[in-house]
PDB file of N, CA and C in Angstrom:
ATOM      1  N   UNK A   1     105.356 131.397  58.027  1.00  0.00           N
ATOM      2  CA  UNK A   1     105.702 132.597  58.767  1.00  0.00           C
ATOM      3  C   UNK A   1     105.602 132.322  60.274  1.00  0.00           C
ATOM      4  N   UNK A   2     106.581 132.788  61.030  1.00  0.00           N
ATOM      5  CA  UNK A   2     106.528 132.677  62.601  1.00  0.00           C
ATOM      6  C   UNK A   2     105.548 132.630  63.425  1.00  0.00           C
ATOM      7  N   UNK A   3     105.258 132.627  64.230  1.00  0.00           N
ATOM      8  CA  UNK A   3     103.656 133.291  65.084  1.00  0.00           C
ATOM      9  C   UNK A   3     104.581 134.542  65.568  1.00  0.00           C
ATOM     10  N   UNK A   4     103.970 135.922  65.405  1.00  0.00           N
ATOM     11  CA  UNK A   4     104.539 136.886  65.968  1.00  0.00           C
ATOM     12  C   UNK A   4     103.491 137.286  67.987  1.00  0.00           C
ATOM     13  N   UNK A   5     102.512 136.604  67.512  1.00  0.00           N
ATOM     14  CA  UNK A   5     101.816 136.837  68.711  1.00  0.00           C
ATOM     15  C   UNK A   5     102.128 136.563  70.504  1.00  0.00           C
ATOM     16  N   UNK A   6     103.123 135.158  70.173  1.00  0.00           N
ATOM     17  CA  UNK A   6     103.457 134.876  71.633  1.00  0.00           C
ATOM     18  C   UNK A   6     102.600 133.660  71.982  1.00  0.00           C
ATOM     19  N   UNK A   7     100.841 133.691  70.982  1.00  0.00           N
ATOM     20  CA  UNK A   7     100.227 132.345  71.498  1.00  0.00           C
ATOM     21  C   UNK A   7     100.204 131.256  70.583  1.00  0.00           C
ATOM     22  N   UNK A   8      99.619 130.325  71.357  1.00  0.00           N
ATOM     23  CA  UNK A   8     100.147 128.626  70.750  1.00  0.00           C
ATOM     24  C   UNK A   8      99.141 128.633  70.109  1.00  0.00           C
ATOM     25  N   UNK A   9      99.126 128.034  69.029  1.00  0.00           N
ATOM     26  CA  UNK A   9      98.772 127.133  68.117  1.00  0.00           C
ATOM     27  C   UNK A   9      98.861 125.621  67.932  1.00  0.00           C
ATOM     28  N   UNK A  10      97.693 125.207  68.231  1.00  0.00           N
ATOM     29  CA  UNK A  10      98.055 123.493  67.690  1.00  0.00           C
ATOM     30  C   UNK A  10      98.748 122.565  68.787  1.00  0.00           C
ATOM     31  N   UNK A  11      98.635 121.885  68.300  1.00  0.00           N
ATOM     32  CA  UNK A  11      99.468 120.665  69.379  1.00  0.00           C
ATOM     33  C   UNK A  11      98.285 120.349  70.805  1.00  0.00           C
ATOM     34  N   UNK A  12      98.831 119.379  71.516  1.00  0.00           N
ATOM     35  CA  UNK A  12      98.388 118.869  72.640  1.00  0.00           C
ATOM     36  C   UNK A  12      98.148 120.117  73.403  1.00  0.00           C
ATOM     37  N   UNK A  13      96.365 119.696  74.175  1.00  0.00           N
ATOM     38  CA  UNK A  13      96.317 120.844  75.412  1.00  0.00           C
ATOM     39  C   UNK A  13      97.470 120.436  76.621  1.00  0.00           C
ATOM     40  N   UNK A  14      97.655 121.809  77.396  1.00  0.00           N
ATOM     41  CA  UNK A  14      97.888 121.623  78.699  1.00  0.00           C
ATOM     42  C   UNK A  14      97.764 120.601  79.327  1.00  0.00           C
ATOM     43  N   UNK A  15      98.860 119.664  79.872  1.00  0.00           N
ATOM     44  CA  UNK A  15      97.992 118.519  80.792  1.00  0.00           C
ATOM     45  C   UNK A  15      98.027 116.940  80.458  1.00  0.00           C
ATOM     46  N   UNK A  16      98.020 117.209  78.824  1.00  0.00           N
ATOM     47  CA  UNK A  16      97.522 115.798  77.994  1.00  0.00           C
ATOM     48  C   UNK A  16      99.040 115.140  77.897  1.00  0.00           C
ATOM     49  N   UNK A  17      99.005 114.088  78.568  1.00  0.00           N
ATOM     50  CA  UNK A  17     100.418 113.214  78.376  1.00  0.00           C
ATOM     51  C   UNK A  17     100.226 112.729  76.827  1.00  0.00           C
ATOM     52  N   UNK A  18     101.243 112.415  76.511  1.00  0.00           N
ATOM     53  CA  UNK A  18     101.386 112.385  75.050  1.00  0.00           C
ATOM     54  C   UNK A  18     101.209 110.623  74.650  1.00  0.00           C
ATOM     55  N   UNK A  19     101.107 110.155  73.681  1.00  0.00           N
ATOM     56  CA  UNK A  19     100.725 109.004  73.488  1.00  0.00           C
ATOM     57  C   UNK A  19     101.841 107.282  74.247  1.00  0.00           C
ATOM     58  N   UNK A  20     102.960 107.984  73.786  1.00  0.00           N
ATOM     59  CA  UNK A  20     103.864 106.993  74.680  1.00  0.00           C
ATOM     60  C   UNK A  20     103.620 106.963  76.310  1.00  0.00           C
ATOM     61  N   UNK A  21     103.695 108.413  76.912  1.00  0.00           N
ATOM     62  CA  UNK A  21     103.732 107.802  78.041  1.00  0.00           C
ATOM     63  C   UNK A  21     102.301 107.125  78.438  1.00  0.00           C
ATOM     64  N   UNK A  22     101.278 107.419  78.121  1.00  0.00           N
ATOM     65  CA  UNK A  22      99.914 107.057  78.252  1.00  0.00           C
ATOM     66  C   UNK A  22      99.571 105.513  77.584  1.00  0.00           C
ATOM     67  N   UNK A  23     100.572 105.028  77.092  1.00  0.00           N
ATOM     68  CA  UNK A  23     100.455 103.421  76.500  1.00  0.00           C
ATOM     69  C   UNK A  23     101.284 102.801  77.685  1.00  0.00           C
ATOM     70  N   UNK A  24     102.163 103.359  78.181  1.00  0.00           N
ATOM     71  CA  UNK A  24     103.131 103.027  79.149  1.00  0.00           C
ATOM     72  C   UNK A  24     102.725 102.844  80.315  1.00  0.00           C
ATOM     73  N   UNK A  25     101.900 103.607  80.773  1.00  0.00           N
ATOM     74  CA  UNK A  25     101.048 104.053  81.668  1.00  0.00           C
ATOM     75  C   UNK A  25     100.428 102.866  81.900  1.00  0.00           C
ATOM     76  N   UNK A  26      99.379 102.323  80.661  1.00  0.00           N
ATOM     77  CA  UNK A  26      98.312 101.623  80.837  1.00  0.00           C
ATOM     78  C   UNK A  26      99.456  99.933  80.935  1.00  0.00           C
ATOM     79  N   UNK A  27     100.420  99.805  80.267  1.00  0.00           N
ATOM     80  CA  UNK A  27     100.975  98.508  80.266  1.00  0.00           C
ATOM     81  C   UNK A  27     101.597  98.177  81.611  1.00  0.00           C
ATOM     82  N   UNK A  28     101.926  99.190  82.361  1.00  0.00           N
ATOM     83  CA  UNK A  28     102.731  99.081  83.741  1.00  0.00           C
ATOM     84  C   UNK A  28     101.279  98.817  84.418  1.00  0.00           C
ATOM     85  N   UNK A  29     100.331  99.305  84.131  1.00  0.00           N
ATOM     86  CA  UNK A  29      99.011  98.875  85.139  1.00  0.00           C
ATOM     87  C   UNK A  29      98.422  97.446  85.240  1.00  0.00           C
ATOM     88  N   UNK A  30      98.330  97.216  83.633  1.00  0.00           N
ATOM     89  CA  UNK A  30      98.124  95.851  83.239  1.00  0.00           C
ATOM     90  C   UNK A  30      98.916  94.850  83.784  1.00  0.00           C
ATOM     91  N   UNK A  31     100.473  94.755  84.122  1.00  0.00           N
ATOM     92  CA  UNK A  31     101.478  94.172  84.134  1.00  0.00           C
ATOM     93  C   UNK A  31     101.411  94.337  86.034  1.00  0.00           C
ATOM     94  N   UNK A  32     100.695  94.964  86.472  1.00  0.00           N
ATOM     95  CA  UNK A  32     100.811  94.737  88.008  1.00  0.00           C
ATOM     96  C   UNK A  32      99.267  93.855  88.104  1.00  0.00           C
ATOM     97  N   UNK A  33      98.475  94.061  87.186  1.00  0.00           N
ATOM     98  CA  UNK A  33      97.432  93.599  87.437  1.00  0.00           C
ATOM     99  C   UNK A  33      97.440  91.943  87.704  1.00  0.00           C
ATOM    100  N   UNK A  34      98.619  91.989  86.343  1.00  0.00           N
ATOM    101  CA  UNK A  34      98.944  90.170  86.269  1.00  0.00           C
ATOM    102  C   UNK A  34      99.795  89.716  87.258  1.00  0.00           C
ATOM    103  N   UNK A  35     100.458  90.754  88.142  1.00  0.00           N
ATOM    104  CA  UNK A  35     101.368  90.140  88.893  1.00  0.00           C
ATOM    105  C   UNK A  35     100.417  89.757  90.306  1.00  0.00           C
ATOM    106  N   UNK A  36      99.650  90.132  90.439  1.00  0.00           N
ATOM    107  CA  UNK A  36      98.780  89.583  92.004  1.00  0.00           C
ATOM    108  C   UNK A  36      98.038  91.206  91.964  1.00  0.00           C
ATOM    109  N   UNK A  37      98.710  92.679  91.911  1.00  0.00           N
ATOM    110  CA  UNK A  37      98.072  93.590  92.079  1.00  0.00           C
ATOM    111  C   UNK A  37      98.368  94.291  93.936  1.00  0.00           C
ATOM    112  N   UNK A  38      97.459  93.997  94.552  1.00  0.00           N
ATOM    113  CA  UNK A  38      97.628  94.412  96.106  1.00  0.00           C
ATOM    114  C   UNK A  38      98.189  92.948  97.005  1.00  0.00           C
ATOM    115  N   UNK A  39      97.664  92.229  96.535  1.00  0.00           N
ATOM    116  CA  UNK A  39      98.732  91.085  97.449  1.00  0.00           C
ATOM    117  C   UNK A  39     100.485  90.809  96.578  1.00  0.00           C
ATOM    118  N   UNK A  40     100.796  91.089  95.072  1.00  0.00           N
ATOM    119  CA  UNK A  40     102.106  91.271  95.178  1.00  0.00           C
ATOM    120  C   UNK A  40     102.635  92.198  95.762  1.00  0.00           C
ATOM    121  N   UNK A  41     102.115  93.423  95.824  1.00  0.00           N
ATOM    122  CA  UNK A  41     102.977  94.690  96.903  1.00  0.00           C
ATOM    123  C   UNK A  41     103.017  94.091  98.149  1.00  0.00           C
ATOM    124  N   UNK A  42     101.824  93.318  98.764  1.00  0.00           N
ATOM    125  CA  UNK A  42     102.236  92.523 100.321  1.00  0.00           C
ATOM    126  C   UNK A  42     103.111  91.486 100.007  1.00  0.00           C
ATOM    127  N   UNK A  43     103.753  90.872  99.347  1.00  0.00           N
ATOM    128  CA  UNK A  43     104.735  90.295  98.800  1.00  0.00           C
ATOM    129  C   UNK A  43     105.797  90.763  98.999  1.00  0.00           C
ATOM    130  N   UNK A  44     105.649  91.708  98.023  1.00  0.00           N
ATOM    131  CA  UNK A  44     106.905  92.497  97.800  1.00  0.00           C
ATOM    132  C   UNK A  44     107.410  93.521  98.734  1.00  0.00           C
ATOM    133  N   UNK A  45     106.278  93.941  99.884  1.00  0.00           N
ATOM    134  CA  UNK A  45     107.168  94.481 101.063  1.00  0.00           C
ATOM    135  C   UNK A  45     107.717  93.295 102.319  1.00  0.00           C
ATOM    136  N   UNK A  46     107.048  92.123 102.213  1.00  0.00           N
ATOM    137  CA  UNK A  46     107.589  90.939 102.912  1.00  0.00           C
ATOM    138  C   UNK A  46     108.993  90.574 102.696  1.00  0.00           C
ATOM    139  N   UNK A  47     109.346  90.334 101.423  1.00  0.00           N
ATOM    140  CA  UNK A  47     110.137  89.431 100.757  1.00  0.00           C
ATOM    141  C   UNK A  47     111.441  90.721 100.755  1.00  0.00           C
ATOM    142  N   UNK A  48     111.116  91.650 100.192  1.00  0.00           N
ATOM    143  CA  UNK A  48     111.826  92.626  99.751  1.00  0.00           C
ATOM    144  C   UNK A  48     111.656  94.171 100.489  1.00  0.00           C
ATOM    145  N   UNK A  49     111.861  94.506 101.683  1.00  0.00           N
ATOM    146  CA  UNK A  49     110.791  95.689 101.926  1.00  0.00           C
ATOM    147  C   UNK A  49     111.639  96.906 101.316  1.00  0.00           C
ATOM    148  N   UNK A  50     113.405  97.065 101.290  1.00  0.00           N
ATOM    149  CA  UNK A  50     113.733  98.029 100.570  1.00  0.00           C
ATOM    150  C   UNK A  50     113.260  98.704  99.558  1.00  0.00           C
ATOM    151  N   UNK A  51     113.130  97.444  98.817  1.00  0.00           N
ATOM    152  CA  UNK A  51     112.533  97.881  97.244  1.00  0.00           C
ATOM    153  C   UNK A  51     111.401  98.620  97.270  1.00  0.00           C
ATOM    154  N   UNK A  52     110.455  98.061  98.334  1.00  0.00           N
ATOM    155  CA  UNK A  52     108.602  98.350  98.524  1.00  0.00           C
ATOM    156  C   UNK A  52     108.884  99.676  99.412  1.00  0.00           C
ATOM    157  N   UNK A  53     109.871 100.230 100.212  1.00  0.00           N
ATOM    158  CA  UNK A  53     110.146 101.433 100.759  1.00  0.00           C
ATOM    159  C   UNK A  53     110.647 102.280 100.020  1.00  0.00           C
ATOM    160  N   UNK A  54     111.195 102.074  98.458  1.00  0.00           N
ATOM    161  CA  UNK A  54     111.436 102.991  97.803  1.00  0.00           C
ATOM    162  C   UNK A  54     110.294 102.815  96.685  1.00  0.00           C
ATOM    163  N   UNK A  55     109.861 102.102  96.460  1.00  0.00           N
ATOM    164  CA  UNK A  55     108.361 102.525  95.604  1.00  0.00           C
ATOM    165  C   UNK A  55     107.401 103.134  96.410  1.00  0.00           C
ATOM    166  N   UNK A  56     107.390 102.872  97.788  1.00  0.00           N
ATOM    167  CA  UNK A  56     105.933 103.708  98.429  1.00  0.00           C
ATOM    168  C   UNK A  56     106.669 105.656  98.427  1.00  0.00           C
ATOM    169  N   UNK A  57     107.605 105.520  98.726  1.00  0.00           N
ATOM    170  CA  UNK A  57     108.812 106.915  98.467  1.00  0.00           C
ATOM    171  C   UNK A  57     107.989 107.481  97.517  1.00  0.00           C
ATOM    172  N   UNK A  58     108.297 106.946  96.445  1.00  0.00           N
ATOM    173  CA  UNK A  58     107.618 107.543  95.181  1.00  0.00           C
ATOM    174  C   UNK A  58     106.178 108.193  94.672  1.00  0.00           C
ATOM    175  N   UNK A  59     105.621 107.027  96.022  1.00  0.00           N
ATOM    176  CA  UNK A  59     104.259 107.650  95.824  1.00  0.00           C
ATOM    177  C   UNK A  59     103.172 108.560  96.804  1.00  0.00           C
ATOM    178  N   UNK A  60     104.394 108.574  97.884  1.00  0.00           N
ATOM    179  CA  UNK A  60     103.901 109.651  98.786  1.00  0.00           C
ATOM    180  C   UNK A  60     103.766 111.193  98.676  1.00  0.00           C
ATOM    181  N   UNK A  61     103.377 111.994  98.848  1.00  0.00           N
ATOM    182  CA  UNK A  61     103.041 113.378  98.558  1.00  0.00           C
ATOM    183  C   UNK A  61     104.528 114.013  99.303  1.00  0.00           C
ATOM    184  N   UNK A  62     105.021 114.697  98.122  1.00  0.00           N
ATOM    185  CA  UNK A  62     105.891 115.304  98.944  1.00  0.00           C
ATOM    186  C   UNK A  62     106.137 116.724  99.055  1.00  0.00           C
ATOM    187  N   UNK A  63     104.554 117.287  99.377  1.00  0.00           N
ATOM    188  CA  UNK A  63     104.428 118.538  99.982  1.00  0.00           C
ATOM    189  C   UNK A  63     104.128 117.801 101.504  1.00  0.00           C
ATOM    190  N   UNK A  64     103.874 119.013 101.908  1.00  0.00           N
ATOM    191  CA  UNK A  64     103.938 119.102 103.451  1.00  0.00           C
ATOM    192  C   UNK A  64     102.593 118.431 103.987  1.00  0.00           C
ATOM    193  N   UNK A  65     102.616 117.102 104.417  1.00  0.00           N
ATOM    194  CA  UNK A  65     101.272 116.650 104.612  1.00  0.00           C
ATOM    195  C   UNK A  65     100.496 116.902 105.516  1.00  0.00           C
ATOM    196  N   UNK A  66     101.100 117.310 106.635  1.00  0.00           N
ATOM    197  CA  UNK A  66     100.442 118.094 107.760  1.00  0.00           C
ATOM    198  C   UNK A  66      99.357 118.823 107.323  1.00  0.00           C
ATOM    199  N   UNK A  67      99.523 119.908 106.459  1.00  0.00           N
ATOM    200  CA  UNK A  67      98.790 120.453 106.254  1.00  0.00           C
ATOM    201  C   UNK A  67      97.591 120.362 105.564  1.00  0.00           C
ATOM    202  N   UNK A  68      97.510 119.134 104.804  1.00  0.00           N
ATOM    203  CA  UNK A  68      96.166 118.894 104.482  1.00  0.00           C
ATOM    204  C   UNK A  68      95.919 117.560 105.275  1.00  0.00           C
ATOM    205  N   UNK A  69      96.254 116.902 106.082  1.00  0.00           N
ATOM    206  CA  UNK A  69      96.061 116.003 106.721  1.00  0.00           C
ATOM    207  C   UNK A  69      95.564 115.751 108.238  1.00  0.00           C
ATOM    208  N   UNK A  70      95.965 117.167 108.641  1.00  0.00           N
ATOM    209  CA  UNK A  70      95.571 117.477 110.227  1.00  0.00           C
ATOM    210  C   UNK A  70      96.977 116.200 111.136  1.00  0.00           C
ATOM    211  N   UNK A  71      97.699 115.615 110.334  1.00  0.00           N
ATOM    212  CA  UNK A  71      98.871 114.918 111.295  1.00  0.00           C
ATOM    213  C   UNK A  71      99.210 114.872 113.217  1.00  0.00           C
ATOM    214  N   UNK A  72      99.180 114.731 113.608  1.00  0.00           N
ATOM    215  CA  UNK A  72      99.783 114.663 114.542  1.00  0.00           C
ATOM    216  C   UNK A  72     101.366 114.707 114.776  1.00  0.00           C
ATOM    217  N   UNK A  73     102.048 115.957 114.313  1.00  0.00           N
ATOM    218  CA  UNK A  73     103.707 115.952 114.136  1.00  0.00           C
ATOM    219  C   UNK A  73     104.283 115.575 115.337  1.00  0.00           C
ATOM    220  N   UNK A  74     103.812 115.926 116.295  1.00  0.00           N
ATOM    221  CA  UNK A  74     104.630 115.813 118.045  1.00  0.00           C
ATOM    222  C   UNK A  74     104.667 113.989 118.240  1.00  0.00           C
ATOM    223  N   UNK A  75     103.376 113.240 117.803  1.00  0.00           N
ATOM    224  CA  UNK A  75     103.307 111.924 118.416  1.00  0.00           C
ATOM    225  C   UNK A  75     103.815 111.080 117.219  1.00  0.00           C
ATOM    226  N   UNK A  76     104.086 112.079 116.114  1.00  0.00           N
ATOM    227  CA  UNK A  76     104.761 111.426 114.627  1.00  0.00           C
ATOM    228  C   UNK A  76     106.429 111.208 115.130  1.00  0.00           C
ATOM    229  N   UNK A  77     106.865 112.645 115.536  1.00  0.00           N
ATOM    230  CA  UNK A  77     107.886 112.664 116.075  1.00  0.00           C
ATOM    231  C   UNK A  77     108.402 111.871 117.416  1.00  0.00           C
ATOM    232  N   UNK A  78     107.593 111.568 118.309  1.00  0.00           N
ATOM    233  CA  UNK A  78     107.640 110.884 119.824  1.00  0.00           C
ATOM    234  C   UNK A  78     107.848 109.446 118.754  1.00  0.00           C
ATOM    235  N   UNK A  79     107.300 108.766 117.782  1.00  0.00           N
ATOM    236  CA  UNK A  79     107.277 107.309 117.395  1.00  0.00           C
ATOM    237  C   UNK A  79     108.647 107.022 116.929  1.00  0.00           C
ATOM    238  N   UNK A  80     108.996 108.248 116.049  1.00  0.00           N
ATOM    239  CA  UNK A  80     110.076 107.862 115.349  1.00  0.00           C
ATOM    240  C   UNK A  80     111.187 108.140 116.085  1.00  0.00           C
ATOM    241  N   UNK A  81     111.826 109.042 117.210  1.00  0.00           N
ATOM    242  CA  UNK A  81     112.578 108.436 118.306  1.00  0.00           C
ATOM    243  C   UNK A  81     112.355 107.017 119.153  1.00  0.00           C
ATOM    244  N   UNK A  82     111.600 106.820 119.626  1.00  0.00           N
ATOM    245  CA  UNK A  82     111.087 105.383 120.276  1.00  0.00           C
ATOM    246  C   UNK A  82     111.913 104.703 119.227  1.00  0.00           C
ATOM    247  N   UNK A  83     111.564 104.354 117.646  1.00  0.00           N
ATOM    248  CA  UNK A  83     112.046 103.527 116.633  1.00  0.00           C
ATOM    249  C   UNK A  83     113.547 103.732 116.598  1.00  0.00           C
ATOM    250  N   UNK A  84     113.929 104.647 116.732  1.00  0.00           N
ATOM    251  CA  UNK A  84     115.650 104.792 116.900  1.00  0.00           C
ATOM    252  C   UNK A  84     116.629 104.508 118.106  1.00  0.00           C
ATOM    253  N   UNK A  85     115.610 104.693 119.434  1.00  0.00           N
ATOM    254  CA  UNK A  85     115.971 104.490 120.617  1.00  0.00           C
ATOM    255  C   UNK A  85     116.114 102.488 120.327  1.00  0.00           C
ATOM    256  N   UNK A  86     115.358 101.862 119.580  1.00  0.00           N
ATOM    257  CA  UNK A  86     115.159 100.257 119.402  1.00  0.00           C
ATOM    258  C   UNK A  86     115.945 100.191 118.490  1.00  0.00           C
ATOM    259  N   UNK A  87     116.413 100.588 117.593  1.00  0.00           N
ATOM    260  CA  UNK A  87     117.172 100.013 116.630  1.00  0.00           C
ATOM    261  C   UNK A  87     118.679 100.537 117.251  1.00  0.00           C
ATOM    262  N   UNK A  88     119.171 101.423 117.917  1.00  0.00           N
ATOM    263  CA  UNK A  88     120.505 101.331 118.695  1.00  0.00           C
ATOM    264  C   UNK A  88     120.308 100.267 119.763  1.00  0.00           C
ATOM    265  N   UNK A  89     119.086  99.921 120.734  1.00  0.00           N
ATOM    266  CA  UNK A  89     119.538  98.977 121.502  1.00  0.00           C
ATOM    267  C   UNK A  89     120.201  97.751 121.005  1.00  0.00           C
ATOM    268  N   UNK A  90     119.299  97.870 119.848  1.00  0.00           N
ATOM    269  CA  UNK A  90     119.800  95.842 118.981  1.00  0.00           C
ATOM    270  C   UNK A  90     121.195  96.246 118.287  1.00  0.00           C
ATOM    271  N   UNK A  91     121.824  97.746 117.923  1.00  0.00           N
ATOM    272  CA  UNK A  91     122.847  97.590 117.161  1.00  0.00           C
ATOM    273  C   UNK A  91     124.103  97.060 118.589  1.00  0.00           C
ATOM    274  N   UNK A  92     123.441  97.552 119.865  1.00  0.00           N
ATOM    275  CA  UNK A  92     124.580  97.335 121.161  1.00  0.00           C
ATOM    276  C   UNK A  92     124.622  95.704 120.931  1.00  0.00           C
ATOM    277  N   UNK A  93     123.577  95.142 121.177  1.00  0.00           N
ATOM    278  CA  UNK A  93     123.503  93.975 121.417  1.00  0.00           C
ATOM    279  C   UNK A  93     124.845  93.144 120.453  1.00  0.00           C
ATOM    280  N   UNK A  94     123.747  93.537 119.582  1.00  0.00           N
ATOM    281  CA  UNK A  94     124.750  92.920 118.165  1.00  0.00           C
ATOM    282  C   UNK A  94     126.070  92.622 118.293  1.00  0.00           C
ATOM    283  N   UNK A  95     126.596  93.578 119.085  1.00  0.00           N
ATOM    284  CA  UNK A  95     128.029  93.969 118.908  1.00  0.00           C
ATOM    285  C   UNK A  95     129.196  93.547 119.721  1.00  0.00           C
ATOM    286  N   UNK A  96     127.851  92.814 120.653  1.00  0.00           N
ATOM    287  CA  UNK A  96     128.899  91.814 121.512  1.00  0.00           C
ATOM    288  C   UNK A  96     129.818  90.244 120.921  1.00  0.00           C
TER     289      UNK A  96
END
């Protein structure tokens, strides 16, 4: 017979990843462990930094960090013009 009530019964609490991803979990950990761990990511942003700029992507918070971080947005913002003001000088250069 249905549940007429609306509440759950049974199954996994709230929260609990289910057995695949939680084996998955642990083998992707293991499998960085064997690869070097913190000196392959310095590797792998050397060698490769795209790749290592879209895995750190992934693992950055992407709520608003200011706000639990106390940031500095104005001198966040002042850096990352400076960085654009340098990367057009070298695209002029280039182009000669």
């Amino acid at each position: 017979m249905a549940n007429t009530t609306g509440k759950k019964f049974g199954g996994r609490k709230k929260g609990t990843p289910n057995k695949t991803t939680r084996d998955m979990r642990a083998a992707i950990l293991e499998a960085f462990e064997r690869a070097g761990g913190v000196n392959y990511l310095y590797a792998l942003a050397n060698d490769d930094p795209r790749t290592f700029a879209k895995l750190l992507a992934k693992v950055m918070p992407s709520e608003n960090i200011n706000e639990n971080r106390n940031i500095d947005v104005t001198a966040l913002t002042d850096r990352l013009h400076e960085g654009r003001a340098r990367v057009a000088k070298l695209r002029v250069v280039g182009d000669d």
